[in-house]
Protein backbone atom coordinates (compact mmCIF):
# COMPACT_ATOMS: atom_id res chain seq x y z
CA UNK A 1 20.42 -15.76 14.04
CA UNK A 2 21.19 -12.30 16.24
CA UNK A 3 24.57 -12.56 15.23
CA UNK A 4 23.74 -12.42 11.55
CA UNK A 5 20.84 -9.81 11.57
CA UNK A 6 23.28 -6.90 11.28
CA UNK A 7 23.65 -8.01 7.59
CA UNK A 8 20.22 -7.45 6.99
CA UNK A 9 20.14 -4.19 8.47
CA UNK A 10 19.08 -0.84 6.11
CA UNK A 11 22.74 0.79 6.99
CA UNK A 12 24.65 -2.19 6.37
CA UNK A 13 22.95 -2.84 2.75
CA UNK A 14 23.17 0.95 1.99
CA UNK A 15 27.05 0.86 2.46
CA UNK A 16 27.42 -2.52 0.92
CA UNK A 17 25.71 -1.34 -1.78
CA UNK A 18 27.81 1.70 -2.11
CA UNK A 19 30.95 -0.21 -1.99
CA UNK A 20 29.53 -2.44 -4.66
CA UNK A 21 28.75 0.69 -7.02
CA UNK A 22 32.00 2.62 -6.65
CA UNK A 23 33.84 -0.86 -6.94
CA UNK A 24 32.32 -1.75 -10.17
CA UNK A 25 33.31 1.64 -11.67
CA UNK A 26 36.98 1.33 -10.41
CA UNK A 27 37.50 -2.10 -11.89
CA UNK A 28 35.41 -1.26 -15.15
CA UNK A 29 38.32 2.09 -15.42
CA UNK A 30 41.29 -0.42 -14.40
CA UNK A 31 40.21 -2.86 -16.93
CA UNK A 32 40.32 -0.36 -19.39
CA UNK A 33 43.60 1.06 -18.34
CA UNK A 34 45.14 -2.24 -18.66
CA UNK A 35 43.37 -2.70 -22.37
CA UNK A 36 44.45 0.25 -23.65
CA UNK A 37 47.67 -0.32 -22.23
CA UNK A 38 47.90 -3.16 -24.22
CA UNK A 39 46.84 -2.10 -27.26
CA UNK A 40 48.68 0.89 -27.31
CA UNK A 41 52.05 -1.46 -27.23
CA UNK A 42 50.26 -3.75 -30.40
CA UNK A 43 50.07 -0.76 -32.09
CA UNK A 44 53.57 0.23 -31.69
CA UNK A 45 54.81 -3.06 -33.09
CA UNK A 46 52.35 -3.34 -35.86
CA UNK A 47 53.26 0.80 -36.95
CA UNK A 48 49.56 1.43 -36.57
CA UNK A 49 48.47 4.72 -35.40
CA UNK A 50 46.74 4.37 -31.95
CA UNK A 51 44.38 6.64 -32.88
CA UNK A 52 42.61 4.10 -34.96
CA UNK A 53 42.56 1.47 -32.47
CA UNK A 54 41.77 3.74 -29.31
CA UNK A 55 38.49 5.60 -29.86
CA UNK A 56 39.68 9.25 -27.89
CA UNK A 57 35.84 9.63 -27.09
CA UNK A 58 35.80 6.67 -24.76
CA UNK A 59 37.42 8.94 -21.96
CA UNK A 60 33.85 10.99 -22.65
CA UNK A 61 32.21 7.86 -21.96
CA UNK A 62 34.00 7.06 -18.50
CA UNK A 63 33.40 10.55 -17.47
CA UNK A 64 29.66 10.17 -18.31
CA UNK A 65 29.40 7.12 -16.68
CA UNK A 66 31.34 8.36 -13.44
CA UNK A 67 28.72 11.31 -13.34
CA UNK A 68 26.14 8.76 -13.93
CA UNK A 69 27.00 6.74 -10.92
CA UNK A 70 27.85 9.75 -8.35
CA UNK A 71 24.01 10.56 -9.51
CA UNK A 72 22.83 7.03 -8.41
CA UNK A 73 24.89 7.31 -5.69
CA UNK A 74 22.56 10.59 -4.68
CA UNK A 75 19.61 8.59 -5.40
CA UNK A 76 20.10 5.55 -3.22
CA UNK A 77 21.16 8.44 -0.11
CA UNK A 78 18.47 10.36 -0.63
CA UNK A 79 15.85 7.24 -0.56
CA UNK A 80 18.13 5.58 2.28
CA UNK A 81 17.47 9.11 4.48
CA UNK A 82 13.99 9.15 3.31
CA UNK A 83 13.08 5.04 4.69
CA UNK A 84 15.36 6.55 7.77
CA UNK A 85 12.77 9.02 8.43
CA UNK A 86 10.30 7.08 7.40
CA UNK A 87 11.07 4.48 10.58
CA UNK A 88 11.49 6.96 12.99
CA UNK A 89 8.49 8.28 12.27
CA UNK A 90 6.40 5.25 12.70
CA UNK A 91 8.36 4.44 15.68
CA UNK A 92 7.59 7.82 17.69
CA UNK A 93 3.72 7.18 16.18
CA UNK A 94 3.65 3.69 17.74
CA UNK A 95 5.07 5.46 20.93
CA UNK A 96 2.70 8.45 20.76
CA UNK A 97 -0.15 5.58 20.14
CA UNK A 98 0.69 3.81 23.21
CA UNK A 99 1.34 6.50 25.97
CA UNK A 100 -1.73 8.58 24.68
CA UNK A 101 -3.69 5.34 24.79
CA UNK A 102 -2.52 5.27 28.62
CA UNK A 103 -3.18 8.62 29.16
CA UNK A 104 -7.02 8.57 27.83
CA UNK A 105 -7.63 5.27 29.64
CA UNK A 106 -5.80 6.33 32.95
CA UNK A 107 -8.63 9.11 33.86
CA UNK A 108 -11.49 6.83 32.25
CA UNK A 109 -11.01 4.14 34.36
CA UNK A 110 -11.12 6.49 37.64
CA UNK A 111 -14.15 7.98 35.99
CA UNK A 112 -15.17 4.89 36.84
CA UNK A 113 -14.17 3.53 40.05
CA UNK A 114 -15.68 6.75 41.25
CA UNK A 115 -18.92 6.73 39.47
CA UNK A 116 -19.58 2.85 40.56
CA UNK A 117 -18.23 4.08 44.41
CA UNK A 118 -21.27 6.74 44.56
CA UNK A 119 -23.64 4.47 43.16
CA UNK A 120 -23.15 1.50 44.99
CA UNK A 121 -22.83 3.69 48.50
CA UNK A 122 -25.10 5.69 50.16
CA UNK A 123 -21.97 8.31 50.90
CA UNK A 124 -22.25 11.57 53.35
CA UNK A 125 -22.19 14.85 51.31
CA UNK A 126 -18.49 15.60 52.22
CA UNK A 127 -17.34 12.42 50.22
CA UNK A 128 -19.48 12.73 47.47
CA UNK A 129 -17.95 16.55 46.75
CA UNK A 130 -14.40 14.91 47.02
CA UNK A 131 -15.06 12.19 44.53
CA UNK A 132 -17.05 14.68 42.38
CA UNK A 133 -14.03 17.02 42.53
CA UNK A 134 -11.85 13.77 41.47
CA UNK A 135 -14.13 13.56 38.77
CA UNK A 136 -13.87 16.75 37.41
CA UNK A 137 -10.33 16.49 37.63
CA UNK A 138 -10.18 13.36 35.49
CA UNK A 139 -12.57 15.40 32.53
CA UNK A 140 -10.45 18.00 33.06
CA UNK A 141 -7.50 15.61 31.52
CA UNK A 142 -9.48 14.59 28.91
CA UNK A 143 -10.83 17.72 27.98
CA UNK A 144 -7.45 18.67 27.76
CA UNK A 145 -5.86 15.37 25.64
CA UNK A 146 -9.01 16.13 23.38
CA UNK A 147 -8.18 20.01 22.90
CA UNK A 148 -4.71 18.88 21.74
CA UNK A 149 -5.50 17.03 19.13
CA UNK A 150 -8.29 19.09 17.80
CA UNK A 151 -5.67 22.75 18.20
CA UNK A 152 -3.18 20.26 16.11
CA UNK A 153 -5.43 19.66 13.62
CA UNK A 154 -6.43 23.69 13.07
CA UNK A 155 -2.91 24.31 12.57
CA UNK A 156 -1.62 21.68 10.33
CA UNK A 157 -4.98 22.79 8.48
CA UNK A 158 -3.81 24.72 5.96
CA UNK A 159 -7.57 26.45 5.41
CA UNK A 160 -7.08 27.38 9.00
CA UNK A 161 -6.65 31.49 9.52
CA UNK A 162 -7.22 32.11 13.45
CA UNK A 163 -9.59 34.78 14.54
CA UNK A 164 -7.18 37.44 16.20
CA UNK A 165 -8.04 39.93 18.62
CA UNK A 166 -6.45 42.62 20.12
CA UNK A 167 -5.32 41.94 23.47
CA UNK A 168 -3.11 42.84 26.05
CA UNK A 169 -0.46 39.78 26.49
CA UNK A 170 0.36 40.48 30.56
CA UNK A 171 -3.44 40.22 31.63
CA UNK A 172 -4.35 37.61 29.50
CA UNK A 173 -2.03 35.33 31.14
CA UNK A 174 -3.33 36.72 34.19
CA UNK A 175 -6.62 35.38 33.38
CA UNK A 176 -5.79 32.29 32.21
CA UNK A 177 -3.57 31.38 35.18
CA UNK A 178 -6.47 32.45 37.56
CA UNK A 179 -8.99 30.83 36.02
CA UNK A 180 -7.16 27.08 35.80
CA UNK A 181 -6.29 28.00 39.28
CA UNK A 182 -7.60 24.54 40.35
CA UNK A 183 -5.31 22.31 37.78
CA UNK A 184 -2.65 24.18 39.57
CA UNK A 185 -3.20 24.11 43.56
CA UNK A 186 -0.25 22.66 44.37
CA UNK A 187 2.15 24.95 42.28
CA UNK A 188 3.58 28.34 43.28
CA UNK A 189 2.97 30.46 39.91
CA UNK A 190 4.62 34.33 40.00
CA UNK A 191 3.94 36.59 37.34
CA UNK A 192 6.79 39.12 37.37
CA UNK A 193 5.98 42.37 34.35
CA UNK A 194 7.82 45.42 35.31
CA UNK A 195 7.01 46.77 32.15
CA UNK A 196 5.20 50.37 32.37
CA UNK A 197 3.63 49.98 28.98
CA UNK A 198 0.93 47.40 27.60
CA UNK A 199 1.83 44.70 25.98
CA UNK A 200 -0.97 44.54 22.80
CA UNK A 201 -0.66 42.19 20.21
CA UNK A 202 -3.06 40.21 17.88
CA UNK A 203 -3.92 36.65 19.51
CA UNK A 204 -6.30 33.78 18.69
CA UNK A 205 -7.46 34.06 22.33
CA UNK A 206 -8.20 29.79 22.13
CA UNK A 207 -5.29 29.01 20.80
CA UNK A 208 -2.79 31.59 23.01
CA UNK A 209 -4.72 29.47 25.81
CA UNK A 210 -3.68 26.55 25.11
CA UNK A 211 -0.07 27.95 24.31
CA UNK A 212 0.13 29.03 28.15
CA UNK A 213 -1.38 25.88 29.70
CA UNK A 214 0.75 23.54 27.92
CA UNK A 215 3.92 25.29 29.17
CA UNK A 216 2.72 25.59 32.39
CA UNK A 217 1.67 21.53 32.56
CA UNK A 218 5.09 21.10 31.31
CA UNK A 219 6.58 22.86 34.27
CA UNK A 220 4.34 21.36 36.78
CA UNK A 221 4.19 17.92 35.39
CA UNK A 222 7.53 17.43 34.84
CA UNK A 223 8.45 18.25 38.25
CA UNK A 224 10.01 16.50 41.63
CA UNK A 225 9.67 19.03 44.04
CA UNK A 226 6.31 18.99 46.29
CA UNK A 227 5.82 22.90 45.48
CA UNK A 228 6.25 23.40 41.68
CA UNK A 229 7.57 26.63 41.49
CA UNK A 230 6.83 29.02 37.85
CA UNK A 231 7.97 32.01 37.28
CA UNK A 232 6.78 34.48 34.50
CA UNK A 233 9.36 37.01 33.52
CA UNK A 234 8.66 39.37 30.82
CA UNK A 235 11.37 41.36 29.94
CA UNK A 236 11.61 44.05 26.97
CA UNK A 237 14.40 43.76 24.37
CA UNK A 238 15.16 46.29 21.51
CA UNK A 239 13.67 44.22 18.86
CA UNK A 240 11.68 41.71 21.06
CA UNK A 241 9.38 41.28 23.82
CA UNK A 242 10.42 37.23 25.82
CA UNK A 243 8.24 36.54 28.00
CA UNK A 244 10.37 33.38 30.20
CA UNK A 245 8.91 30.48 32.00
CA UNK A 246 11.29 29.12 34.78
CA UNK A 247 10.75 26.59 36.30
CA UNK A 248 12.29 24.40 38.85
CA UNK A 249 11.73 20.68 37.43
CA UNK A 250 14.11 18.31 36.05
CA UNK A 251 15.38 20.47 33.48
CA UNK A 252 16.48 19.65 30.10
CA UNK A 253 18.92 17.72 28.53
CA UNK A 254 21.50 19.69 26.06
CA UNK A 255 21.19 17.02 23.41
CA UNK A 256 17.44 16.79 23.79
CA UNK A 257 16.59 21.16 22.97
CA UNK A 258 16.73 21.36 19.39
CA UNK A 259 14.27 17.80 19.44
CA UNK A 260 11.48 18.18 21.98
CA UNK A 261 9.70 20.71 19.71
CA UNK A 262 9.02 17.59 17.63
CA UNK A 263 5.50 15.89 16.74
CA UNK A 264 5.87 13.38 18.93
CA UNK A 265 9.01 13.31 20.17
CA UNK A 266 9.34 13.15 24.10
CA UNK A 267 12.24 13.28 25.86
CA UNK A 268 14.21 10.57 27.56
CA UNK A 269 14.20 10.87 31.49
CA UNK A 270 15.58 7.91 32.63
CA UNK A 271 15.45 7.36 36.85
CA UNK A 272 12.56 9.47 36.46
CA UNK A 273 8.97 8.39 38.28
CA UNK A 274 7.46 10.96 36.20
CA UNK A 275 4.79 9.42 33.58
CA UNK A 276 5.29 10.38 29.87
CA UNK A 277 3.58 12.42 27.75
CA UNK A 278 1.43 12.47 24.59
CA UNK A 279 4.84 14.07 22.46
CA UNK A 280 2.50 16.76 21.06
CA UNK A 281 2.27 19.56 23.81
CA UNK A 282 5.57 21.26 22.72
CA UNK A 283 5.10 20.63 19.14
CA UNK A 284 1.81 22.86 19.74
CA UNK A 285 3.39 25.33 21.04
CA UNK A 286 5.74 25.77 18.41
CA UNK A 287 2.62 25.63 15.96
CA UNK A 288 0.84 28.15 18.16
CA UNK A 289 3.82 30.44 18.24
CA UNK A 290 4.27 30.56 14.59
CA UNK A 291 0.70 31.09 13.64
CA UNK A 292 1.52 34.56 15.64
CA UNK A 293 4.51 34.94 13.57
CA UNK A 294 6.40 34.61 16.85
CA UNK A 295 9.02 32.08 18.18
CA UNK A 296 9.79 29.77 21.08
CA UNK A 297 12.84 28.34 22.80
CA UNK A 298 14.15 26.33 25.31
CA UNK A 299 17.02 26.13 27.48
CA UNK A 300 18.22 24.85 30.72
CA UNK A 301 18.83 26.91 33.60
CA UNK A 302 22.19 27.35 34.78
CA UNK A 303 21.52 28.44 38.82
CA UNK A 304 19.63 25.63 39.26
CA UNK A 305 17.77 22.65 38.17
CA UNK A 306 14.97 23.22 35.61
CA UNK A 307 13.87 24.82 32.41
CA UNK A 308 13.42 27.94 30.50
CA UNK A 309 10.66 28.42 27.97
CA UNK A 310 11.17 31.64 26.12
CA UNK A 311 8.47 32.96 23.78
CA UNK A 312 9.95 36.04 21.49
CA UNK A 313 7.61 38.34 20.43
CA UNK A 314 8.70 40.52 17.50
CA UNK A 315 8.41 44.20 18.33
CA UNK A 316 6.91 44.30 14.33
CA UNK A 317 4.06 42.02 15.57
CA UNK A 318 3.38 44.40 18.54
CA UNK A 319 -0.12 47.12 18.13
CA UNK A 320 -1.18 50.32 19.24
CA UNK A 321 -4.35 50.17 21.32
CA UNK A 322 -5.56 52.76 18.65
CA UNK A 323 -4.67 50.29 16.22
């Protein structure tokens, strides 16, 4: 039965089917040939004019029906690319389903353990603030799973406009890294801005938020090293203003750049211990990035192991504080 399911497979029936097309036109033209052929040599020994025995407008007709055939030849590509996309789609749903169903469920069920631990025990004060900190931890995650898919549904809302406010890029992600401080104890974050000006631009403060902490849960996630290490470079071009995230995780595959921006999509680490995403953190900050009329993109680093996230700021984006 294995052996025979290739037959059945979309690929296989879109080339057979192709085959079958383009040979019924070449045999349909070679049958014709040889007709005419014939005819033409009647006609010579009969002294009848070919002319009234071969009709010079069924050449038209051949051509027509060639054109006819490339066109659906077109039609059965374009639906075979279409059912293509169609599967891949549902598959990287039913994956997205599955890990984000682990990833909700992981943090409930410690919710929990804990919860039923404190009740159950009559704990000293000194446990109770470490399982409470646990706790807050595992909301944390959820709060964050939760903001995802609410930020993905503003953007993909088309009625959806963003409230922009001036604001100076540098200390925003100054505040934002020192106020999720504790999602990041463990991780070594530098911000580097030797840039003498400000850096003012319009942002939907919520949403720029969210930009920053998914790139940095990225770097620190998707990490092997017992001191995640982040640094954020700005650096001034002529036309642009990147600010870089480097990071020293397991970097990214060359095949894999131009796909993990992808709804869904996550990439394949394979000897990795590392869980797996949702597959919608990059494709949020891509959504982010564009609302801003920016860009983002990603590369791995050549000194060393680990990634580079570069957000390009268009100088024609950029305000005056008197703006």
């Amino acid at each position: 039965m294995k052996q025979t399911r290739w037959l059945f497979h979309p690929i296989t029936v879109f080339i057979l089917s192709i085959l079958a097309l383009g040979l019924s036109l070449a045999l349909y033209i070679y049958w014709y040939i040889s007709v005419s052929s014939g005819l033409q040599a009647l006609a010579g020994r009969l002294n009848i004019a070919p002319d009234q025995v071969l009709e010079p407008q069924v050449w038209l007709v051949i051509l027509v029906l060639s054109i006819l055939v490339g066109i659906i030849l077109m039609g059965i590509f374009t639906i075979f690319v279409y059912n293509q996309k169609t599967l891949q789609l549902y598959r990287l749903q039913h994956n997205f389903i599955n890990n984000f169903t682990h990833e909700l469920k992981t943090p409930v069920t410690s919710l929990k353990l804990f919860l039923e631990t404190i009740s159950k025990h009559d704990l000293p004060r000194e446990d109770q603030l470490k399982y409470i900190s646990y706790m807050l931890a595992d909301v944390g995650r959820l709060s964050d799973h939760i903001n995802r898919i609410l930020n993905l549904a503003r953007l993909e809302s088309k009625s959806y406009k963003g409230t922009f406010e001036k604001t100076d890029i540098s200390d925003a992600i100054k505040k934002i890294v020192t106020e999720n401080s504790p999602f990041f104890k463990n991780c070594d974050i530098r911000i580097s801005n030797p840039l003498k000006t400000r850096c003012i631009y319009r942002v939907d403060q919520l949403l720029f938020e969210a930009l920053v902490m998914n790139l940095l849960t990225n770097a620190a996630r998707y990490n092997n090293h017992d001191v995640p290490v982040i640094d954020i470079r700005f650096r001034q071009g002529k036309r642009n203003l990147n600010i870089e995230f480097w990071d020293n995780g397991i970097g990214i595959n060359k095949k894999e750049v131009g796909k993990i921006f992808r709804k869904f999509y996550q990439a394949r680490r394979s000897g990795s211990a590392l869980s797996r995403g949702s597959g919608l953190g990059l494709n949020l900050v891509q959504g982010i990035a564009r609302l801003h009329k920016w860009r983002i993109k990603a590369s791995g680093r050549t000194d060393a192991n680990g990634s580079i996230f570069t957000l390009i700021l268009p100088e024609k984006t950029r305000v005056t504080e008197t703006a």
